[in-house]
PDB file of N, CA and C in Angstrom:
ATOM      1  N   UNK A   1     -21.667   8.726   8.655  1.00  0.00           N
ATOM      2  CA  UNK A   1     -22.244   7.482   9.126  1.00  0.00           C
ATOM      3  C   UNK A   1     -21.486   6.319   8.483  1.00  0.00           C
ATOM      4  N   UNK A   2     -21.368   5.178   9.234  1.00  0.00           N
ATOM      5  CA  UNK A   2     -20.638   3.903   8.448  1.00  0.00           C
ATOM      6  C   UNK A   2     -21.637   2.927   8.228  1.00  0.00           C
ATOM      7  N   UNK A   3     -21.188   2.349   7.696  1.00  0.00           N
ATOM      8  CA  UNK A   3     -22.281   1.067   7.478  1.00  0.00           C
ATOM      9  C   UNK A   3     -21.552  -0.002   7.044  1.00  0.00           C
ATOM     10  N   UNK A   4     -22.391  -1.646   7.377  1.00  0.00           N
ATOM     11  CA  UNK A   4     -21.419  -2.640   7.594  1.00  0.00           C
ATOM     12  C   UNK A   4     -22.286  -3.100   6.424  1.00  0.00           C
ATOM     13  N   UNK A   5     -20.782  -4.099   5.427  1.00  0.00           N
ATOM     14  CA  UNK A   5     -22.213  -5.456   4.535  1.00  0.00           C
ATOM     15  C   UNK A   5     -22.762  -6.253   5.303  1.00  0.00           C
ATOM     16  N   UNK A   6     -24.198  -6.510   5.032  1.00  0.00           N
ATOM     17  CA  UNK A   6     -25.159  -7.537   5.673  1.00  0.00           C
ATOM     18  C   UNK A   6     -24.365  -8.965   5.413  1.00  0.00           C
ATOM     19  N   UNK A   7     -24.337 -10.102   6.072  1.00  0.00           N
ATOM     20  CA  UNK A   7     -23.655 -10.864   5.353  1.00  0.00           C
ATOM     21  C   UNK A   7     -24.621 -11.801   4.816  1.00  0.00           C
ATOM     22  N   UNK A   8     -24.007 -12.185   3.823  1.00  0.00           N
ATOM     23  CA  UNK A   8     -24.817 -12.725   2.344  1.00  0.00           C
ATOM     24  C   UNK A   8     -23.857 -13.667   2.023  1.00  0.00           C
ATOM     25  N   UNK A   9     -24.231 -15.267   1.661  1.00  0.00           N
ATOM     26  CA  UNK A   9     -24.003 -16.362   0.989  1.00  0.00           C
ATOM     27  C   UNK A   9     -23.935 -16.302  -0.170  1.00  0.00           C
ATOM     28  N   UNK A  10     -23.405 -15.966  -0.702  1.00  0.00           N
ATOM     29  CA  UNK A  10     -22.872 -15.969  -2.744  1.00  0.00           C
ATOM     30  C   UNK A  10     -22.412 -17.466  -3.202  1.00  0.00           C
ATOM     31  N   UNK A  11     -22.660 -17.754  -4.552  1.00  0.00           N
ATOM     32  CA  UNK A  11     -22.104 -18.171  -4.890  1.00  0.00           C
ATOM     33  C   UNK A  11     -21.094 -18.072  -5.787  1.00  0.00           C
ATOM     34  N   UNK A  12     -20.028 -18.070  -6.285  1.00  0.00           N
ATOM     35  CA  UNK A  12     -18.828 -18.129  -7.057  1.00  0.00           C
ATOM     36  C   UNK A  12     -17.883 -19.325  -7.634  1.00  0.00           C
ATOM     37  N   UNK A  13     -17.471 -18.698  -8.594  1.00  0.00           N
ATOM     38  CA  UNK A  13     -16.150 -19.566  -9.490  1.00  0.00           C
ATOM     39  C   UNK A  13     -15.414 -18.407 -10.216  1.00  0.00           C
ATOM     40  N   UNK A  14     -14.202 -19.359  -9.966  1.00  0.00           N
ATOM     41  CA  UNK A  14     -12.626 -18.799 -10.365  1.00  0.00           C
ATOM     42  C   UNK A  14     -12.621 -18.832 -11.771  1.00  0.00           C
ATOM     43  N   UNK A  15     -12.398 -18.214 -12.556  1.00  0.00           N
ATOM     44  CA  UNK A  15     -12.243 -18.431 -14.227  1.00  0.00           C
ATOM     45  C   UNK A  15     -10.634 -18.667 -14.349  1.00  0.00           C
ATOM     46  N   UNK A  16      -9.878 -20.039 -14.399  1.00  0.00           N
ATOM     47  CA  UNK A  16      -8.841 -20.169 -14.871  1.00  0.00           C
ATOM     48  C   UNK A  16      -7.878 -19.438 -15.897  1.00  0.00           C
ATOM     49  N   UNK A  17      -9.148 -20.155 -17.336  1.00  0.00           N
ATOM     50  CA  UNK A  17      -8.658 -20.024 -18.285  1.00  0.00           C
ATOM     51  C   UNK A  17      -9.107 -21.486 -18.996  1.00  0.00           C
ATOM     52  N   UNK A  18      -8.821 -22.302 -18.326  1.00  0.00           N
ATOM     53  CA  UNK A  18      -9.076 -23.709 -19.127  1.00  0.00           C
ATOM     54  C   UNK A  18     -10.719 -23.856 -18.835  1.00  0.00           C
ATOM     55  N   UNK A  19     -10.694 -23.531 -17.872  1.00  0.00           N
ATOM     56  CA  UNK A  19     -12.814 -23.892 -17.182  1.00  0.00           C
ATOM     57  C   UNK A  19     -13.846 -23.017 -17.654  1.00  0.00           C
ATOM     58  N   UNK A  20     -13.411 -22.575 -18.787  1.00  0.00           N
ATOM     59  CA  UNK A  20     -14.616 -21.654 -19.517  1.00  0.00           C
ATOM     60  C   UNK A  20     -15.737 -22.212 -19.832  1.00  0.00           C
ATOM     61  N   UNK A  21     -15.932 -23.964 -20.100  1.00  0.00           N
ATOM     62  CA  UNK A  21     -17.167 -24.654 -19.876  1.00  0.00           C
ATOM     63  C   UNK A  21     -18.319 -24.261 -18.924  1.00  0.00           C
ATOM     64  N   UNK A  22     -17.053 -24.654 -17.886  1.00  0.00           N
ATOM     65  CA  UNK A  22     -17.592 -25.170 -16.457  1.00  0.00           C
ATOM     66  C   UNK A  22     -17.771 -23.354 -16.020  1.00  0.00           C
ATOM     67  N   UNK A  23     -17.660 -22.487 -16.486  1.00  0.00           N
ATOM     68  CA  UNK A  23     -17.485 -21.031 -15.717  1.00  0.00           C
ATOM     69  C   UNK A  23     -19.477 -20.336 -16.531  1.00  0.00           C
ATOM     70  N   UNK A  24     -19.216 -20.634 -17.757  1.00  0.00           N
ATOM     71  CA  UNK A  24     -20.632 -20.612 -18.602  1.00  0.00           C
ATOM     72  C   UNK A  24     -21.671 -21.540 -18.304  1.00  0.00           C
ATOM     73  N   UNK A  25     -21.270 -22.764 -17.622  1.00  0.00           N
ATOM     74  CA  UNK A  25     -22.452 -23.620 -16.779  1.00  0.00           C
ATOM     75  C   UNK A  25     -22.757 -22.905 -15.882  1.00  0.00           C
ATOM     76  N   UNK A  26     -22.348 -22.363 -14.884  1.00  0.00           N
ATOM     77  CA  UNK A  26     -22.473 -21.666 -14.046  1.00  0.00           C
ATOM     78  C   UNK A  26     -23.557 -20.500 -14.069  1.00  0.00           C
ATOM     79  N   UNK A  27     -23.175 -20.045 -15.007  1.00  0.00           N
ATOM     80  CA  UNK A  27     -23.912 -18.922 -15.433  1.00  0.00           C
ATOM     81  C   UNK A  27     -25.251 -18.762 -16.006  1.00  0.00           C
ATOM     82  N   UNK A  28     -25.412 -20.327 -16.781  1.00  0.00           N
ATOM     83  CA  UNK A  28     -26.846 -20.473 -17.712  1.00  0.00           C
ATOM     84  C   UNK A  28     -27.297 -21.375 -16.762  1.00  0.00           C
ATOM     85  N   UNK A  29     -29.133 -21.003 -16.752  1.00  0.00           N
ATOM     86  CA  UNK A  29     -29.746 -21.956 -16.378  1.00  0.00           C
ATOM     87  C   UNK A  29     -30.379 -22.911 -16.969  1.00  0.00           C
ATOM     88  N   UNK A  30     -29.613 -22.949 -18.087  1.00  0.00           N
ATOM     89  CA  UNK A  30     -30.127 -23.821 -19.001  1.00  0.00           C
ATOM     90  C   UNK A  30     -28.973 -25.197 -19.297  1.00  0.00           C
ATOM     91  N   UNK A  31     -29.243 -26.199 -19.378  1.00  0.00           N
ATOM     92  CA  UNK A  31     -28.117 -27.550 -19.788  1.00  0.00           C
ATOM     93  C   UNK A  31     -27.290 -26.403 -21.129  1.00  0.00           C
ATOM     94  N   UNK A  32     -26.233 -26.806 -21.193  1.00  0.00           N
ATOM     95  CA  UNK A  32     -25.453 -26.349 -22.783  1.00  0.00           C
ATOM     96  C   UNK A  32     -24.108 -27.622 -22.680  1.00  0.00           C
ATOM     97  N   UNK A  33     -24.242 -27.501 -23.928  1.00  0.00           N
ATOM     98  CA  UNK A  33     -23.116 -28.539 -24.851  1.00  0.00           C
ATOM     99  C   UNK A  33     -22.049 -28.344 -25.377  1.00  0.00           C
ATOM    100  N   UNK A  34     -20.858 -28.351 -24.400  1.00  0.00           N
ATOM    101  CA  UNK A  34     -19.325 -28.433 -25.180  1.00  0.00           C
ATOM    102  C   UNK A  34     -19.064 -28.942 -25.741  1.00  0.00           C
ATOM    103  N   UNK A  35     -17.821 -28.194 -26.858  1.00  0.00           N
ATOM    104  CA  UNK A  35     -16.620 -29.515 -27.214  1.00  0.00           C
ATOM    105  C   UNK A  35     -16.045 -30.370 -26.240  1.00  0.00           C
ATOM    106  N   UNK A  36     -16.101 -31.571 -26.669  1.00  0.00           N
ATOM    107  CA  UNK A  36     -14.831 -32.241 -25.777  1.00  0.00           C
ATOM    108  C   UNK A  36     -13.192 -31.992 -25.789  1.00  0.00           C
ATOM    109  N   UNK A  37     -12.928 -30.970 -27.198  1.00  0.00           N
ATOM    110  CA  UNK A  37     -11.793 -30.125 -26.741  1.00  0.00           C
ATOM    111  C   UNK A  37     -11.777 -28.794 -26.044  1.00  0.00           C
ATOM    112  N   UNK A  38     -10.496 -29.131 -25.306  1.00  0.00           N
ATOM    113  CA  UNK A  38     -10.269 -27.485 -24.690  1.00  0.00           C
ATOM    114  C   UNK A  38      -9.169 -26.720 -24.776  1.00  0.00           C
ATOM    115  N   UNK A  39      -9.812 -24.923 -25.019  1.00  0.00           N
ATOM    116  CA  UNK A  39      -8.971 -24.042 -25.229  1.00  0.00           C
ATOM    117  C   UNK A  39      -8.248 -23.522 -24.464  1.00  0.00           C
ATOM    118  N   UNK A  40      -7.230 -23.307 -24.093  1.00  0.00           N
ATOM    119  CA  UNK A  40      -6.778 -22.051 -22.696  1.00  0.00           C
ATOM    120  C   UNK A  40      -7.501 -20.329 -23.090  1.00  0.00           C
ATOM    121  N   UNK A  41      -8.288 -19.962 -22.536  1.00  0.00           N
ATOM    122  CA  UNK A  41      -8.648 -18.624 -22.844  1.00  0.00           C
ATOM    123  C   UNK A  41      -8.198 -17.104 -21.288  1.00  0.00           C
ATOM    124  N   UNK A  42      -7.887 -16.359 -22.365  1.00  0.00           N
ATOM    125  CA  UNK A  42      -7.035 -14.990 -21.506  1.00  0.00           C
ATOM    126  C   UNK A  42      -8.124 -14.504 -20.543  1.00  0.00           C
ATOM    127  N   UNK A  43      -9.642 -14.258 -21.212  1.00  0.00           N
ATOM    128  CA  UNK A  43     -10.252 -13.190 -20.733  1.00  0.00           C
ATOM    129  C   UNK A  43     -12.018 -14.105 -21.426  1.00  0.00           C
ATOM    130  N   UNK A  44     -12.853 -14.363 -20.682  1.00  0.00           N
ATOM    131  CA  UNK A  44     -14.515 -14.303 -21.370  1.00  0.00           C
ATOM    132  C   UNK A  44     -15.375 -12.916 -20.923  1.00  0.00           C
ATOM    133  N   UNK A  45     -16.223 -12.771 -21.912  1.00  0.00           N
ATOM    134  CA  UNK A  45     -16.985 -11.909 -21.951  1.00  0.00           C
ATOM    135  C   UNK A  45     -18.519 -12.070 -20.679  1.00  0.00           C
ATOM    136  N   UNK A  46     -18.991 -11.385 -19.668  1.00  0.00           N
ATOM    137  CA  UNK A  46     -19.704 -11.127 -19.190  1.00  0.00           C
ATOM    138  C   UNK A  46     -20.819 -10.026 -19.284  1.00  0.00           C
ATOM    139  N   UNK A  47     -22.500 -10.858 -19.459  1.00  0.00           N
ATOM    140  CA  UNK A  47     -23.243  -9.259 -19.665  1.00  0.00           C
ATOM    141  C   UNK A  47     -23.501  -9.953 -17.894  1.00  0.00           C
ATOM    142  N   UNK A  48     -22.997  -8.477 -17.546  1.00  0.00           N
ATOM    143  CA  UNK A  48     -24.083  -7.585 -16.442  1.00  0.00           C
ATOM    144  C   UNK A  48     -24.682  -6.620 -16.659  1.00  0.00           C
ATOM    145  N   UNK A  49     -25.245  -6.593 -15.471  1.00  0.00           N
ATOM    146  CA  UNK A  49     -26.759  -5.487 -15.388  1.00  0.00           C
ATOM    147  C   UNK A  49     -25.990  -3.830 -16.000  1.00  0.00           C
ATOM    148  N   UNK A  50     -24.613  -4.175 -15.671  1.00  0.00           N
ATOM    149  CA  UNK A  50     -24.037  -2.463 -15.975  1.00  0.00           C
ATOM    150  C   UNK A  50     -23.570  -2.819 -17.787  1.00  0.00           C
ATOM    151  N   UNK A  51     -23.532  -3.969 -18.213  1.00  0.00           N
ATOM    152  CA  UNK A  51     -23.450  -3.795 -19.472  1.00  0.00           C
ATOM    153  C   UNK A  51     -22.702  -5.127 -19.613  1.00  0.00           C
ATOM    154  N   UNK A  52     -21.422  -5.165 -20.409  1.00  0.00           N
ATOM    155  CA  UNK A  52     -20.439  -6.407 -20.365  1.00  0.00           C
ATOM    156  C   UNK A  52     -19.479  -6.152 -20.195  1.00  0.00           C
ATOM    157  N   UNK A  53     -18.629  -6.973 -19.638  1.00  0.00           N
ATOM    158  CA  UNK A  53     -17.370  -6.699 -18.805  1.00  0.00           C
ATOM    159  C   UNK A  53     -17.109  -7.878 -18.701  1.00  0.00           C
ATOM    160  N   UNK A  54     -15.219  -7.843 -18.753  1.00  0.00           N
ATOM    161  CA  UNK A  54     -14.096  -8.721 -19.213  1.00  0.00           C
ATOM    162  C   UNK A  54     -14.129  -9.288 -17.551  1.00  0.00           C
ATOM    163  N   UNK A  55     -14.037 -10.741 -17.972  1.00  0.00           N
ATOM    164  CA  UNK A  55     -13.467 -11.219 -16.764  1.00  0.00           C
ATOM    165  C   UNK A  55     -12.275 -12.228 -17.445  1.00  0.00           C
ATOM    166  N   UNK A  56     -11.000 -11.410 -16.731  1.00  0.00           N
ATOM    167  CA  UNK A  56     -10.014 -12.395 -17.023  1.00  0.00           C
ATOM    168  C   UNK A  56      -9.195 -13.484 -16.382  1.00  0.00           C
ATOM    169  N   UNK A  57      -8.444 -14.036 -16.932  1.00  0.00           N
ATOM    170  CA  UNK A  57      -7.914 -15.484 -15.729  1.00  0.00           C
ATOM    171  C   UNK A  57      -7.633 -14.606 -14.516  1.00  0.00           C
ATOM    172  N   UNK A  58      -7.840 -15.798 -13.579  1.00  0.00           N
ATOM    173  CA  UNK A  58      -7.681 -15.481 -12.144  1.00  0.00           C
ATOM    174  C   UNK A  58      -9.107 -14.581 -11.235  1.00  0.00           C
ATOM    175  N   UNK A  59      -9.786 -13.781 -12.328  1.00  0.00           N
ATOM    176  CA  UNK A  59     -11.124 -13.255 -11.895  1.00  0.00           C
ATOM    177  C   UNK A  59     -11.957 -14.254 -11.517  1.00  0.00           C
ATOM    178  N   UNK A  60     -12.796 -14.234 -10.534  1.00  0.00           N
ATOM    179  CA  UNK A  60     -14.325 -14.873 -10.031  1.00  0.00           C
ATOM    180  C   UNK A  60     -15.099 -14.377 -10.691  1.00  0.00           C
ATOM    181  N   UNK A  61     -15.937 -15.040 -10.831  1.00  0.00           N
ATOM    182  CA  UNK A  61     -17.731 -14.733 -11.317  1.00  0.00           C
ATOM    183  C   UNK A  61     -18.573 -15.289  -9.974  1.00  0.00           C
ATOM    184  N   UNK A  62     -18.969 -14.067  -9.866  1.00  0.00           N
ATOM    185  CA  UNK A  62     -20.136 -13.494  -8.700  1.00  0.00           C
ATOM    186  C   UNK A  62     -21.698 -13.502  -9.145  1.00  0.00           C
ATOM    187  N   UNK A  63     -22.501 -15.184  -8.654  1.00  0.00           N
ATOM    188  CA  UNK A  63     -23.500 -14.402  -8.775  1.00  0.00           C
ATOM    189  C   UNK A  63     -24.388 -13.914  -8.136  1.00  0.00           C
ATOM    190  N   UNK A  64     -24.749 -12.656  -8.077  1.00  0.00           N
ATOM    191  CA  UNK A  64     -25.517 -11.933  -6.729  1.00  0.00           C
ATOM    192  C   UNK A  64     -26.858 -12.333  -6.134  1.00  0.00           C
ATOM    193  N   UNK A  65     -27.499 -11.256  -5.619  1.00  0.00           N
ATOM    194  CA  UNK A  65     -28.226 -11.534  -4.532  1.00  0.00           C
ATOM    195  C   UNK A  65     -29.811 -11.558  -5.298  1.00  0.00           C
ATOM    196  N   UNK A  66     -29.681 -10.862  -6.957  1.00  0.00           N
ATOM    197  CA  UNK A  66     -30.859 -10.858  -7.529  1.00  0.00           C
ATOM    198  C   UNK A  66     -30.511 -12.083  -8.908  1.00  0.00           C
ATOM    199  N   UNK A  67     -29.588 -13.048  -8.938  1.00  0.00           N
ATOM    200  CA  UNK A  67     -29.018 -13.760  -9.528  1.00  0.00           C
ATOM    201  C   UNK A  67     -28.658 -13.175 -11.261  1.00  0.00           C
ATOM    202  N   UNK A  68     -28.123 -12.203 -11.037  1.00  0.00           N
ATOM    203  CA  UNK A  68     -27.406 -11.383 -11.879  1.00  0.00           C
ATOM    204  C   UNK A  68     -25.607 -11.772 -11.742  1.00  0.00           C
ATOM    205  N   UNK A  69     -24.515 -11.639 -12.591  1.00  0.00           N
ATOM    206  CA  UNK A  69     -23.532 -12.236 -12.583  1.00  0.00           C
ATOM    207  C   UNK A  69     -22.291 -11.017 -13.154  1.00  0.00           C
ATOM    208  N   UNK A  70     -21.148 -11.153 -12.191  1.00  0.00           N
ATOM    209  CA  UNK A  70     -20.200  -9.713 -12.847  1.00  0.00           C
ATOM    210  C   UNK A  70     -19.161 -10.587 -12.400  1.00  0.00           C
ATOM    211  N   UNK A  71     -18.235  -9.850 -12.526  1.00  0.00           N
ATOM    212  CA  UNK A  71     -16.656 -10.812 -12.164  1.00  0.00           C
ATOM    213  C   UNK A  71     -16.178  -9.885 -11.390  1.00  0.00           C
ATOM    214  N   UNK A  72     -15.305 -10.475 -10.758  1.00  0.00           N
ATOM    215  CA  UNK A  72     -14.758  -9.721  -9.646  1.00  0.00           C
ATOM    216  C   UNK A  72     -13.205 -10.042  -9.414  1.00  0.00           C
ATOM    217  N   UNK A  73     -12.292  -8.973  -9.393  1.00  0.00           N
ATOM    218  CA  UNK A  73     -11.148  -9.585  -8.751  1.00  0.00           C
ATOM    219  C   UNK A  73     -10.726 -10.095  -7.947  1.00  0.00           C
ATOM    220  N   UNK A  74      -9.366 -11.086  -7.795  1.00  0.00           N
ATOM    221  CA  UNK A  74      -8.834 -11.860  -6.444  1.00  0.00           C
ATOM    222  C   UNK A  74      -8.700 -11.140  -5.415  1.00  0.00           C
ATOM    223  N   UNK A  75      -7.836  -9.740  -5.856  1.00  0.00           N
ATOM    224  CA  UNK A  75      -7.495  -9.439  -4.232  1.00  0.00           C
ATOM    225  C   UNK A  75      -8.624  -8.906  -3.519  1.00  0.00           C
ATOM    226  N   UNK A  76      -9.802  -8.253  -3.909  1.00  0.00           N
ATOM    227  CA  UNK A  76     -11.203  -7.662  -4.031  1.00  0.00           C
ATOM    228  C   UNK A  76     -12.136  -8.981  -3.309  1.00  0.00           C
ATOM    229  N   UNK A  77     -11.987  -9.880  -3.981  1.00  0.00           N
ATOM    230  CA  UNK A  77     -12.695 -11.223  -3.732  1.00  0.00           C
ATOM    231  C   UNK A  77     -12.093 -11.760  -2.182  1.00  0.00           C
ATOM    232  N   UNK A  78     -10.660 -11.920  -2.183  1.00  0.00           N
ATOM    233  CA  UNK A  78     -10.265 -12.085  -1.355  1.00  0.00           C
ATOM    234  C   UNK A  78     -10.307 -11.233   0.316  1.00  0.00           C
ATOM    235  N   UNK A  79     -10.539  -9.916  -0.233  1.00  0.00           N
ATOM    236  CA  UNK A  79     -10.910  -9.306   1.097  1.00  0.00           C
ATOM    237  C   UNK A  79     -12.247  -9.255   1.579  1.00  0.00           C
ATOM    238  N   UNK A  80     -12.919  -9.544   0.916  1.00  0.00           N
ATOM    239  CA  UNK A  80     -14.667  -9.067   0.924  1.00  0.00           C
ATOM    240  C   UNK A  80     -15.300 -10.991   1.663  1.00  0.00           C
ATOM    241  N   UNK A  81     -14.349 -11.701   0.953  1.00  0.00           N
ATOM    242  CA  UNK A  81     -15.547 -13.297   0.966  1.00  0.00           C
ATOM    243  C   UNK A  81     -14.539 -14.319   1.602  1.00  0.00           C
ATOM    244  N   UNK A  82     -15.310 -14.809   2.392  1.00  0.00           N
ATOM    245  CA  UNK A  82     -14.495 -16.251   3.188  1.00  0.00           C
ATOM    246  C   UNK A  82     -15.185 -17.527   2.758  1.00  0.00           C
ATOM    247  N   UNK A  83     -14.769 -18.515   2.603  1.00  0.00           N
ATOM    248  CA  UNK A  83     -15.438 -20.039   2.081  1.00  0.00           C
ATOM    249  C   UNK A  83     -16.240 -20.444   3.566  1.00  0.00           C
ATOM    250  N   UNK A  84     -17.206 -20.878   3.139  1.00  0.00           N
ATOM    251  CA  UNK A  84     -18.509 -21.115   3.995  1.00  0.00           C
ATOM    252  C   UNK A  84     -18.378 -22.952   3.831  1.00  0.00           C
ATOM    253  N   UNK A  85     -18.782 -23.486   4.961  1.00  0.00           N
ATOM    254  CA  UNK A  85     -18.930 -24.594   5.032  1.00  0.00           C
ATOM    255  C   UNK A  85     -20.127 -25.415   4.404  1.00  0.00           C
ATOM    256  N   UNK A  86     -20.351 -26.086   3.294  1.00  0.00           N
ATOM    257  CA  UNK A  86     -21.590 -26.538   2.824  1.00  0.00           C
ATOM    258  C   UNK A  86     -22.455 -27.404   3.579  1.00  0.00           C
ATOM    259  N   UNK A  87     -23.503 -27.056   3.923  1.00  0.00           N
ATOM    260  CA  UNK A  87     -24.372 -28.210   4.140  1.00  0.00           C
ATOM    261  C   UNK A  87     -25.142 -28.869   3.670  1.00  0.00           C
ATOM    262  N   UNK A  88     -24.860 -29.674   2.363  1.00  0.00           N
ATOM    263  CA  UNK A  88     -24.937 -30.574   1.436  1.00  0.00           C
ATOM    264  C   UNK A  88     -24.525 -31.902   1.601  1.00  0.00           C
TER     265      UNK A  88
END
């Protein structure tokens, strides 16, 4: 038997390397407080539901459908998700 994904509206962000602020805003629902300096970073740490896992530059952070959060790769990301038009 095959089966198709339902399609589902996600939201996401790209983890640079420099936007580790802006990638951990994302993630908390809570306000948090940076330095006003910034680091270039290789790789941040992610807990998901399967445990924690590296998301490194160029990875997305996915957060799902039960607002739980994992990273995901480009080319992975890239085949699976198309940019949706906001209506905002």
């Amino acid at each position: 038997m095959k089966y198709r994904k339902k399609p589902v509206v996600i939201e996401a962000i790209q983890f640079t390397g420099w936007n580790w602020a802006e990638c951990f805003q994302f993630m908390s629902p809570e306000p948090l407080m940076f330095p006003q300096w910034m680091k270039e970073y290789e790789s941040i740490d992610i807990n998901t539901l399967e445990g924690k896992m590296k998301c490194s530059k160029g990875d997305y952070i996915i957060k799902g459908v039960n607002g739980e959060y994992y990273p995901c790769k480009p080319d992975i990301f890239e085949k699976t998700y198309e940019p949706v038009e906001s209506k905002e």
